[in-house]
N, C-alpha and C. Protein backbone atom coordinates (compact mmCIF):
# COMPACT_ATOMS: atom_id res chain seq x y z
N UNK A 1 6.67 80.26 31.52
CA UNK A 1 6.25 81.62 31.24
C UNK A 1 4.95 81.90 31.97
N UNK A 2 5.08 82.89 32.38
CA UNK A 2 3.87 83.62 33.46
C UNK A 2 2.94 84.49 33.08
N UNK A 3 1.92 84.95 32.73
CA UNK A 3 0.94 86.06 32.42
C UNK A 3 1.45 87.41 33.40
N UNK A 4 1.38 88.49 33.42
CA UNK A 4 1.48 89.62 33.59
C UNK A 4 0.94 90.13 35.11
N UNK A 5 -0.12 89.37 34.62
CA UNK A 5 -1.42 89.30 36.04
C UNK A 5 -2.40 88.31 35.72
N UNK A 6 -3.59 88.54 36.26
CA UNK A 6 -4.20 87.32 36.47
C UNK A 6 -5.60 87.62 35.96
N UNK A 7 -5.14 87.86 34.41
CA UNK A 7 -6.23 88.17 33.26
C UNK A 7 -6.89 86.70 32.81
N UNK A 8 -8.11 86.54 33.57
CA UNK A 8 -8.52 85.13 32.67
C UNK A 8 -8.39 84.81 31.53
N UNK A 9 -8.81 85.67 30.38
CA UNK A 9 -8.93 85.11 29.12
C UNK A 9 -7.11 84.96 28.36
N UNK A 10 -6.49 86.09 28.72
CA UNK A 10 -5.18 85.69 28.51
C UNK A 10 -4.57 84.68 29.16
N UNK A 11 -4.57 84.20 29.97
CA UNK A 11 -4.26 82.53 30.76
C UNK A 11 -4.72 81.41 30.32
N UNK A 12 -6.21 81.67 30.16
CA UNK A 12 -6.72 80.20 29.65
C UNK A 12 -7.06 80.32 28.39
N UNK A 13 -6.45 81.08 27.46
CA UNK A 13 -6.58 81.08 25.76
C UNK A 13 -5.21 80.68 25.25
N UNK A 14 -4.21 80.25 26.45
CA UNK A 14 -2.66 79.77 25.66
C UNK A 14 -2.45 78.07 26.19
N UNK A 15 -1.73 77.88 25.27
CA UNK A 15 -2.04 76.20 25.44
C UNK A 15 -0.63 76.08 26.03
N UNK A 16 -0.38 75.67 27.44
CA UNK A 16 -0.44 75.44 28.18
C UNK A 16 -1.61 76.58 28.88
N UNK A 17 -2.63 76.46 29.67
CA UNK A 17 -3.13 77.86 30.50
C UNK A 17 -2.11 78.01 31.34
N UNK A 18 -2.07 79.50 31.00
CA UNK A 18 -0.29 79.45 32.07
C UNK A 18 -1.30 79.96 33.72
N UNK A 19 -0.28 80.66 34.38
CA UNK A 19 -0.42 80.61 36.08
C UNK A 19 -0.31 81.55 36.09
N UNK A 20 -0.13 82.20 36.94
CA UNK A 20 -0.61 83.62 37.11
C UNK A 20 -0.26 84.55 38.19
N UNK A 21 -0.31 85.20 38.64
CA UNK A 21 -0.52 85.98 40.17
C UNK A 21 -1.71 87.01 40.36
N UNK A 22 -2.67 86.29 41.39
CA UNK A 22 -3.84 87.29 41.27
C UNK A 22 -3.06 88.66 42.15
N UNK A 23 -3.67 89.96 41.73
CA UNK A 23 -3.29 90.88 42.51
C UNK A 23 -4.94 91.36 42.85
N UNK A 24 -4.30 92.77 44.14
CA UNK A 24 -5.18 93.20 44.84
C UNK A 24 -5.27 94.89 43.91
N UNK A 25 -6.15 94.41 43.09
CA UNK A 25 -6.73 95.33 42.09
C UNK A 25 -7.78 96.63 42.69
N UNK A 26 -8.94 96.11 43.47
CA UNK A 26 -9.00 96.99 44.09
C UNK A 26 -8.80 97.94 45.04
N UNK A 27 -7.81 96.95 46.05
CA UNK A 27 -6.88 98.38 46.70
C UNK A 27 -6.25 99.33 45.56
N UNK A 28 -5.84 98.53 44.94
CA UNK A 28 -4.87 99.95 43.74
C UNK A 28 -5.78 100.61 43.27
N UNK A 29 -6.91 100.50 43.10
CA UNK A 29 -7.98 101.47 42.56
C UNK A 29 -7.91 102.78 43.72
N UNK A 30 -7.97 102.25 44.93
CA UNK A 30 -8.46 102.88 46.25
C UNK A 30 -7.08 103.58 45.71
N UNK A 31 -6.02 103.36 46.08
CA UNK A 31 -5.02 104.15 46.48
C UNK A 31 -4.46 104.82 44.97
N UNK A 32 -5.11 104.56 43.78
CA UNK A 32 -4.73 105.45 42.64
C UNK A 32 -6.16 106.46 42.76
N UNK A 33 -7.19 106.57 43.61
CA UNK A 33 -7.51 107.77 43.55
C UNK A 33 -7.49 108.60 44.75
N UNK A 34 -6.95 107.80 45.87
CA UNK A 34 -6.19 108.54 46.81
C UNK A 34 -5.14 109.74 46.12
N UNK A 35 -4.18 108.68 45.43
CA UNK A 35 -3.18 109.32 44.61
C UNK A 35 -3.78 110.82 44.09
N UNK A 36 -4.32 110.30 43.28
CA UNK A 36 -5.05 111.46 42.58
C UNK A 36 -5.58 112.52 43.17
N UNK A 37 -6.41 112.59 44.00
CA UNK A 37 -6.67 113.28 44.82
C UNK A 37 -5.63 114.31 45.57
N UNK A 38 -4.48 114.05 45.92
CA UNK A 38 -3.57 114.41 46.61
C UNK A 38 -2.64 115.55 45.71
N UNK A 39 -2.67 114.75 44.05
CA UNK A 39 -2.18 115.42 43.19
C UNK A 39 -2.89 116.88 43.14
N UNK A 40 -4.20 116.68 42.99
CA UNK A 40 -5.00 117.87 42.61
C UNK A 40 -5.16 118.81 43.98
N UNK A 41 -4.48 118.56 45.37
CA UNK A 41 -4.25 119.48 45.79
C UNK A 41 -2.94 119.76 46.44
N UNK A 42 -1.95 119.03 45.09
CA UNK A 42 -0.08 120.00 45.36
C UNK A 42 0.20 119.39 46.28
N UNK A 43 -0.12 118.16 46.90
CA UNK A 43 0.46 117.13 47.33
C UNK A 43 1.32 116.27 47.12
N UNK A 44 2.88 115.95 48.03
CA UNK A 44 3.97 114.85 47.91
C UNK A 44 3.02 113.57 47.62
N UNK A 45 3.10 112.58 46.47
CA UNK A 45 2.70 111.21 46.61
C UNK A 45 3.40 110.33 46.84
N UNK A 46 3.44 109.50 47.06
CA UNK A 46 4.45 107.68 46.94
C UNK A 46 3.30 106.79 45.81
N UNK A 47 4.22 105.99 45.79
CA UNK A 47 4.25 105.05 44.76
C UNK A 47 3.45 104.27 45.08
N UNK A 48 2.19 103.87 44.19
CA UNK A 48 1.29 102.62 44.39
C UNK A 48 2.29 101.17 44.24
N UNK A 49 1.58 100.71 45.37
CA UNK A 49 2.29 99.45 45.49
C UNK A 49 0.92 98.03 45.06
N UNK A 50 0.67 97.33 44.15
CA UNK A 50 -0.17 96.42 44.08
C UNK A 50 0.40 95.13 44.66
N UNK A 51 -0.53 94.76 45.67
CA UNK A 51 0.09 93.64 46.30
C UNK A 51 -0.57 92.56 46.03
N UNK A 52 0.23 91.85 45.85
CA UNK A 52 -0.13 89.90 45.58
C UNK A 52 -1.33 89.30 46.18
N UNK A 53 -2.04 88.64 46.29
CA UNK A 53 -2.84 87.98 46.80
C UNK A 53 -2.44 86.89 46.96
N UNK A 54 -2.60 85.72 45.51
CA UNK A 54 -2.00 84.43 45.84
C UNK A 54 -1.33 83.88 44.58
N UNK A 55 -0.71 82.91 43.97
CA UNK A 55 -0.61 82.53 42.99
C UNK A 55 -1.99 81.50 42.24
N UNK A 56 -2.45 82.08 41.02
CA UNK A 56 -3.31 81.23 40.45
C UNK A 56 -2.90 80.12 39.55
N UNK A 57 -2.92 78.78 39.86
CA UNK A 57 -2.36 77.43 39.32
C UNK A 57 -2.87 77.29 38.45
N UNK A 58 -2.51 77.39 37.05
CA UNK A 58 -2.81 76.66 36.02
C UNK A 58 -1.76 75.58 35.45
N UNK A 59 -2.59 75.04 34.48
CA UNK A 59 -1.37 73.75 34.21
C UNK A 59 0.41 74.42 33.91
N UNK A 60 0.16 75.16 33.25
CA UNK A 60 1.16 75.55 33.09
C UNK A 60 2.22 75.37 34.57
N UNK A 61 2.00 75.74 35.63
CA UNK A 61 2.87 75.28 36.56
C UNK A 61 2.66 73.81 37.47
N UNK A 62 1.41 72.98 36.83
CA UNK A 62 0.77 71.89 37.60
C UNK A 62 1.68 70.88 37.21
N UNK A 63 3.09 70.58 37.81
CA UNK A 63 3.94 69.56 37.67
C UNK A 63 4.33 69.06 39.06
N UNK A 64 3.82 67.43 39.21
CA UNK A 64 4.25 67.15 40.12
C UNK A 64 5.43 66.54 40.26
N UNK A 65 6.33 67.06 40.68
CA UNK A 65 7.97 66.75 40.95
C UNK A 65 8.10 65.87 42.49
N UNK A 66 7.40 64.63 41.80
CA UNK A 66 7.55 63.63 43.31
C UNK A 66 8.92 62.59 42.98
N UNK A 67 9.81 61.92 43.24
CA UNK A 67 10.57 61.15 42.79
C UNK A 67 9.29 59.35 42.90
N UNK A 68 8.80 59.42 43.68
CA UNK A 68 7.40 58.60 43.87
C UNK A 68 6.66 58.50 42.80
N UNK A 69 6.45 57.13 42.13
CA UNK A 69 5.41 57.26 40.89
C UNK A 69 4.03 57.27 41.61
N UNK A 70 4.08 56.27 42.39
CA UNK A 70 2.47 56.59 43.28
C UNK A 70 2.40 57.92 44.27
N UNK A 71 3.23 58.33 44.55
CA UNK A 71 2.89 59.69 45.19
C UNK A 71 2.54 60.59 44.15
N UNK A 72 2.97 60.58 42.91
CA UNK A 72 2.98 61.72 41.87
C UNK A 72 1.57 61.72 41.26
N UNK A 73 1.12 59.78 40.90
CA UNK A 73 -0.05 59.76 40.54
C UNK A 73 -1.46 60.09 41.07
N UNK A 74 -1.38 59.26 43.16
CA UNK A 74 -1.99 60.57 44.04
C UNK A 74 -2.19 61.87 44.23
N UNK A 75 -1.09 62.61 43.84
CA UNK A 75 -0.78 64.28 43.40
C UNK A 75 -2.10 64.45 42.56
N UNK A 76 -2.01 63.81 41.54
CA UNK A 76 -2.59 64.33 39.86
C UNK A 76 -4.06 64.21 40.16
N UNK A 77 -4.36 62.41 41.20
CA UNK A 77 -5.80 62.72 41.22
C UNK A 77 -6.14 63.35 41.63
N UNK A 78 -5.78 63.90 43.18
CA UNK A 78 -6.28 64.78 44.20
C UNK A 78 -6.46 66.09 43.62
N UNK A 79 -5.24 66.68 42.43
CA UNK A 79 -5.55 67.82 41.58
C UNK A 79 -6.88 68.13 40.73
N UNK A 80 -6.92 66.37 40.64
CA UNK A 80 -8.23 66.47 39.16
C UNK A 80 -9.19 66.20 39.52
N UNK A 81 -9.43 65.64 40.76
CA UNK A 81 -10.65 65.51 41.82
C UNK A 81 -11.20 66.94 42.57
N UNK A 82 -10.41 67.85 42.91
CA UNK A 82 -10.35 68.87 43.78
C UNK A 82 -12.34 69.52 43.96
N UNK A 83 -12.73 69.54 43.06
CA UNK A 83 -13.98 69.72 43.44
C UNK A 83 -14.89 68.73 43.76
N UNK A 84 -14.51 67.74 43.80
CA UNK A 84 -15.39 66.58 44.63
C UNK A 84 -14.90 66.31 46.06
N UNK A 85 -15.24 65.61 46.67
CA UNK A 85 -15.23 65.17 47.84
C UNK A 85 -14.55 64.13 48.28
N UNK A 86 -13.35 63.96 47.76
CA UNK A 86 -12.81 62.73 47.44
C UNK A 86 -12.37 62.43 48.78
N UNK A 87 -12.31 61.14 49.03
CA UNK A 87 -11.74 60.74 50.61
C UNK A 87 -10.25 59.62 50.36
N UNK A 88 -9.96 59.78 51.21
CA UNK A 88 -8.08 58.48 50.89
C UNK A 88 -8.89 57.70 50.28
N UNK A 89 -10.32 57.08 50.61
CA UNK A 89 -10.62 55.48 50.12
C UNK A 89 -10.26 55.52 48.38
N UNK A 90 -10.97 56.58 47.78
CA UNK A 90 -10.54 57.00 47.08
C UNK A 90 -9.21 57.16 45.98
N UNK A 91 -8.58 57.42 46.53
CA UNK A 91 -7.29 57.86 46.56
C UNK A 91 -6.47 56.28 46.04
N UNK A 92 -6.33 55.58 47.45
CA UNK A 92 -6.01 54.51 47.25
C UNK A 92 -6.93 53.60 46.29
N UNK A 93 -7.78 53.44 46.21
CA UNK A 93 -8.65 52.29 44.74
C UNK A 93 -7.85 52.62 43.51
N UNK A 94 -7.77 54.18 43.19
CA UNK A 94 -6.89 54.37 41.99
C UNK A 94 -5.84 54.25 41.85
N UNK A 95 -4.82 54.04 42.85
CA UNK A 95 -3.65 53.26 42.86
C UNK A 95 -3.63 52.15 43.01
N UNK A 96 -4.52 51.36 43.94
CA UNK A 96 -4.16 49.83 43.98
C UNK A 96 -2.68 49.78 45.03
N UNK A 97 -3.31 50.20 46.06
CA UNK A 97 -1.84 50.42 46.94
C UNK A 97 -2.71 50.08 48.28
N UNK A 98 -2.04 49.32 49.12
CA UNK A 98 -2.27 49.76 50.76
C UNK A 98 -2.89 51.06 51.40
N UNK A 99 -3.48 51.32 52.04
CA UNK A 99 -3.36 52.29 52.89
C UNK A 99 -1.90 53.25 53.63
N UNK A 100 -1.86 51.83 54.34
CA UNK A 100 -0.35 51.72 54.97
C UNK A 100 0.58 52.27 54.05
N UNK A 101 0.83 51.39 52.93
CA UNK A 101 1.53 52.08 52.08
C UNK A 101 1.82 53.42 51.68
N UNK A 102 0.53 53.64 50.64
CA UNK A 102 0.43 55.13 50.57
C UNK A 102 0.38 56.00 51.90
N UNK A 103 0.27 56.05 52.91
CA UNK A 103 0.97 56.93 53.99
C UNK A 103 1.86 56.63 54.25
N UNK A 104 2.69 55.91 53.92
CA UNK A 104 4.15 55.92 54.32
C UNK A 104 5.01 56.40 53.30
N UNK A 105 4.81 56.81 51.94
CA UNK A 105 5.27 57.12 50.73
C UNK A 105 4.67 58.72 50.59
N UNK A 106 3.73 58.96 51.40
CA UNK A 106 3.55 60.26 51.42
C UNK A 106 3.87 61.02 52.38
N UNK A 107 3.91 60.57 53.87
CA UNK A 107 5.09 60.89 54.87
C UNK A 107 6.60 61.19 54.28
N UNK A 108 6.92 60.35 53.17
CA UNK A 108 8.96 60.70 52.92
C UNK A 108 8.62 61.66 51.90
N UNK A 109 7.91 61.32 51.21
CA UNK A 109 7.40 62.34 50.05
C UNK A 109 7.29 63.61 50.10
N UNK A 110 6.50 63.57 50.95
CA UNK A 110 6.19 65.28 51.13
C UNK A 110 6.10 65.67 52.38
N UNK A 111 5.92 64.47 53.27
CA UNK A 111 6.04 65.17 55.19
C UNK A 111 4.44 65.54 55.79
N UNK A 112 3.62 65.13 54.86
CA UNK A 112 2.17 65.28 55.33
C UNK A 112 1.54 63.86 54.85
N UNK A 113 0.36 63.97 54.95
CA UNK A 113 -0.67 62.84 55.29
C UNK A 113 -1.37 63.21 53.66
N UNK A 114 -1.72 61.73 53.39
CA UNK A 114 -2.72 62.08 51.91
C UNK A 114 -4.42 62.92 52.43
N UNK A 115 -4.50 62.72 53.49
CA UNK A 115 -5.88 63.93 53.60
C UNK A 115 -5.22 65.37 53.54
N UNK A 116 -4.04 65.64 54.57
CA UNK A 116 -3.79 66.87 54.67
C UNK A 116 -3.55 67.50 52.94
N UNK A 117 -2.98 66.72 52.32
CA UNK A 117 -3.15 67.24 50.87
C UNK A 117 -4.51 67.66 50.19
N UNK A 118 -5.25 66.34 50.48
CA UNK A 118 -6.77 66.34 49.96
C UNK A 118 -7.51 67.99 50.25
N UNK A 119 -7.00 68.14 51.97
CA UNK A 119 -7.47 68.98 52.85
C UNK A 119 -6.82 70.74 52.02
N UNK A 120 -5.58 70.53 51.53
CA UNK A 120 -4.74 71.62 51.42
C UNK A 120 -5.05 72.30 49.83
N UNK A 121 -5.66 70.89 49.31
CA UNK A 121 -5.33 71.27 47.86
C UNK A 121 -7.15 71.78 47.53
N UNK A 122 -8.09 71.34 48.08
CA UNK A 122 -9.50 71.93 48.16
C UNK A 122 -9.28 73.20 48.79
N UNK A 123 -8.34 73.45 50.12
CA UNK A 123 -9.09 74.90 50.62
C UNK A 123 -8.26 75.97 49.40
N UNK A 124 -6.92 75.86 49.29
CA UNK A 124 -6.48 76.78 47.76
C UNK A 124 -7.27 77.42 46.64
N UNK A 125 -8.47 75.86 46.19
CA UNK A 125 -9.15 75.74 45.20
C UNK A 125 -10.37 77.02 45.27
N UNK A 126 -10.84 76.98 46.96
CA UNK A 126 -12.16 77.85 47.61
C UNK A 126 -11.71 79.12 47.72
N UNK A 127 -10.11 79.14 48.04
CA UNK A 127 -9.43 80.65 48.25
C UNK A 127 -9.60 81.08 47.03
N UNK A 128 -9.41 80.63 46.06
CA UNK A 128 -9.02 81.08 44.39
C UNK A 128 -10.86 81.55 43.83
N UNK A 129 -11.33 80.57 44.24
CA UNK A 129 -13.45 80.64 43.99
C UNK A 129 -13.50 81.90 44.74
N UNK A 130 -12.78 82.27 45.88
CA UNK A 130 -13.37 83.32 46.63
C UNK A 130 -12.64 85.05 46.14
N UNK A 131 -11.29 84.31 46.13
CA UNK A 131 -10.61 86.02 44.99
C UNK A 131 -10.88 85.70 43.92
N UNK A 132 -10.95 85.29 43.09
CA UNK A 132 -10.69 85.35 41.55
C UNK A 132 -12.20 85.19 41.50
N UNK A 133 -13.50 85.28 41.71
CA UNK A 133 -14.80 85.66 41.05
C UNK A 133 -15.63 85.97 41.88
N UNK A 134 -17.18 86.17 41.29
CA UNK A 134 -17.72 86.99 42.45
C UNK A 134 -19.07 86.26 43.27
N UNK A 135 -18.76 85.07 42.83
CA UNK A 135 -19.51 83.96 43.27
C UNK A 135 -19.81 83.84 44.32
N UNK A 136 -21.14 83.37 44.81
CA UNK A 136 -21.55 83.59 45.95
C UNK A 136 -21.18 82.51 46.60
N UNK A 137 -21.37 82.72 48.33
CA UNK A 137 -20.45 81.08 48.80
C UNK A 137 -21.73 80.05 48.94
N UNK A 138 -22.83 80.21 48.62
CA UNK A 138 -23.73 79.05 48.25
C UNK A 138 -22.91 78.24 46.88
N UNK A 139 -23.28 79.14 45.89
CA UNK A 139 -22.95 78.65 44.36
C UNK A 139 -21.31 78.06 44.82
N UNK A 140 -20.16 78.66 45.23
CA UNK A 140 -19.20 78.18 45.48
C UNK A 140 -19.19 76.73 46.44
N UNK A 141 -20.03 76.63 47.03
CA UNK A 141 -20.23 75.27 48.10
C UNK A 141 -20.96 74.11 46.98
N UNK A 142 -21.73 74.50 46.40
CA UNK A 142 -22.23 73.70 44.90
C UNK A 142 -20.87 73.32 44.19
N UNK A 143 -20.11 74.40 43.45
CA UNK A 143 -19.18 73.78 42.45
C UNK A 143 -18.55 73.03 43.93
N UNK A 144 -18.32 73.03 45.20
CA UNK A 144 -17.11 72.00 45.31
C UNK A 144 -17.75 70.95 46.37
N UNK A 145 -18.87 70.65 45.97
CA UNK A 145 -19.85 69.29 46.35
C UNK A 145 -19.92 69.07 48.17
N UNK A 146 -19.76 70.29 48.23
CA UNK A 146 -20.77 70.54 49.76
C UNK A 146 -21.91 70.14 49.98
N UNK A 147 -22.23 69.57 50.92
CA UNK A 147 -24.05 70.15 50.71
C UNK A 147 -24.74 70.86 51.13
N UNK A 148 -23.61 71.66 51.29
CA UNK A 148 -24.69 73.19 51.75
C UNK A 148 -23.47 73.98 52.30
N UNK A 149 -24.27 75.85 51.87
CA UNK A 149 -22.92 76.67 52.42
C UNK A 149 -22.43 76.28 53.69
N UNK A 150 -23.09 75.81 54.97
CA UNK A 150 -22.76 75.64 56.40
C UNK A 150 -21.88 74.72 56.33
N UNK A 151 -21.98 73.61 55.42
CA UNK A 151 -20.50 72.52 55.54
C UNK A 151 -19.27 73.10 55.11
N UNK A 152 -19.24 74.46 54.16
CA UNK A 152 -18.03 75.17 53.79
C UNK A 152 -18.05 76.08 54.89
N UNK A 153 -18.59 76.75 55.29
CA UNK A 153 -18.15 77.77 56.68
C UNK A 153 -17.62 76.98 57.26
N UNK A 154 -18.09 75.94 57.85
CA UNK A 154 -17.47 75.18 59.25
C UNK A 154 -15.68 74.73 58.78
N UNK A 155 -15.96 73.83 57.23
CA UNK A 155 -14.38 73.76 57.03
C UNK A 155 -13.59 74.57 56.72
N UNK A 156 -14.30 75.79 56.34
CA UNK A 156 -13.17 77.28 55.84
C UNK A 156 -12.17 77.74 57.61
N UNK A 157 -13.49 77.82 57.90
CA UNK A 157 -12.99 78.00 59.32
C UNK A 157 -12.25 77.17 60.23
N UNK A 158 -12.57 75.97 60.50
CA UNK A 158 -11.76 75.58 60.95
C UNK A 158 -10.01 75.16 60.64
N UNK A 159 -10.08 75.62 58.83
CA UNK A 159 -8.87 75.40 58.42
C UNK A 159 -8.31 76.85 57.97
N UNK A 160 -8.95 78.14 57.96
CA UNK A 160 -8.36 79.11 58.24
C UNK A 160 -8.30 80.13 59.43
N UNK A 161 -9.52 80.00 60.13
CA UNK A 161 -9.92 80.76 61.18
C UNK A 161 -10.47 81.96 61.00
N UNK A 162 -11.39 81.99 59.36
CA UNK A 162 -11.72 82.85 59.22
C UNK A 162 -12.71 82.50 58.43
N UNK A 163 -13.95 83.01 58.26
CA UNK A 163 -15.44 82.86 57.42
C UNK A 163 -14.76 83.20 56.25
N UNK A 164 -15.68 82.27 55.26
CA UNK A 164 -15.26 82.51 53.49
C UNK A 164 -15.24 84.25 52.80
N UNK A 165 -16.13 84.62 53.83
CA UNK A 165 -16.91 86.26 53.98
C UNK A 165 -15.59 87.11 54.13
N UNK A 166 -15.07 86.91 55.48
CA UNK A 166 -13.95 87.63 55.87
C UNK A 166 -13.00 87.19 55.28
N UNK A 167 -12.46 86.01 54.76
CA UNK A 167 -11.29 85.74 53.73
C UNK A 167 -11.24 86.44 52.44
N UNK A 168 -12.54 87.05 52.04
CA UNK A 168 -12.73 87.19 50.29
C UNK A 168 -12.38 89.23 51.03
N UNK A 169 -13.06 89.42 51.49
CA UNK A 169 -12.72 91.17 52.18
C UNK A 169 -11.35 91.27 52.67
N UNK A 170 -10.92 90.58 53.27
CA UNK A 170 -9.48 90.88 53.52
C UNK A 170 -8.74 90.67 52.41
N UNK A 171 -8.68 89.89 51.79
CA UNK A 171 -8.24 89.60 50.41
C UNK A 171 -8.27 90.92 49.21
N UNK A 172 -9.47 91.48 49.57
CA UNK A 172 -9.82 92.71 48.95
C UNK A 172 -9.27 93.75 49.24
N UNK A 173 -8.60 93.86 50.56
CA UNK A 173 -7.66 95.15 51.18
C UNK A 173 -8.53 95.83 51.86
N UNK A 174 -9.72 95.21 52.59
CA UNK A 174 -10.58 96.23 53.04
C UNK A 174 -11.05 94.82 54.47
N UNK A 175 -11.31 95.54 55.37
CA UNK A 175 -11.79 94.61 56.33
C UNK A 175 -13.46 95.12 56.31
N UNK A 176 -13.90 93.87 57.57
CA UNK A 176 -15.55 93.83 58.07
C UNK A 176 -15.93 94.77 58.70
């Protein structure tokens, strides 16, 4: 079961916290007083359309469906680590597995590399810090153990091709 939208306190006040879909709230603002506007001068309208942003993960959908017990248990840390800095070395100590190993169980597994996860499942975490609040990207480079905003620009960018700045505005329905 899903929340409606992507009302914090209704998500994380039900036990499971369910998941969500953030939407683009303030375009619909923009275009419900476009709307409006148009009304009040005997104007044809169309239909507001609120568009998706991203899905917000709460446990409620946090199941890892690996047939892999060590891929699944890698899954869970990398989930429960996500704001630290965690590196494979990492990764592997809490399994007690090879290196070798665990990349070869995460190659059939899932078809990527245990960083590219590490890599995939932190930038989600920064996308979600960057729509879902209004946090600045200092304070956001703090919660996810940067040491400093410039080490999150450089990896936002190089893994989206876009500044944390311009990801959170486009996100918003409005460009730079």
């Amino acid at each position: 079961m899903q929340a409606k939208h992507n009302d914090q306190l209704e998500c994380v006040l039900t036990a499971p916290p369910l998941s969500s879909v953030s939407l683009n709230l303030q375009k619909a603002g923009y275009q419900t007083a476009e709307t409006m506007n148009n009304l009040f001068q005997g104007k044809k309208t169309d239909d507001i359309i609120v568009d998706p942003i991203q899905v917000v993960r709460r446990q409620s959908t946090d199941i890892v469906a690996v047939g892999d017990a060590d891929v699944s248990t890698a899954l869970r840390f990398i989930r429960e680590h996500t704001d630290e800095c965690i590196q494979i070395n990492d990764v592997i100590q809490t399994l007690c597995v090879s290196r070798r190993m665990l990349y070869a169980k995460f190659r059939k597994s899932l078809g990527r590399s245990v960083h590219d996860e590490i890599v995939r499942v932190r930038l989600a975490r920064i996308k979600s810090l960057l729509t879902d609040t209004q946090l600045s990207i200092s304070h956001i480079a703090k919660i996810m153990n940067f040491t400093g905003p410039d080490k999150l620009f450089r990896f936002f960018i190089r893994e989206t091709g876009k500044t944390p700045t311009e990801f959170r505005k486009d996100s918003m329905g409005y460009k730079i």
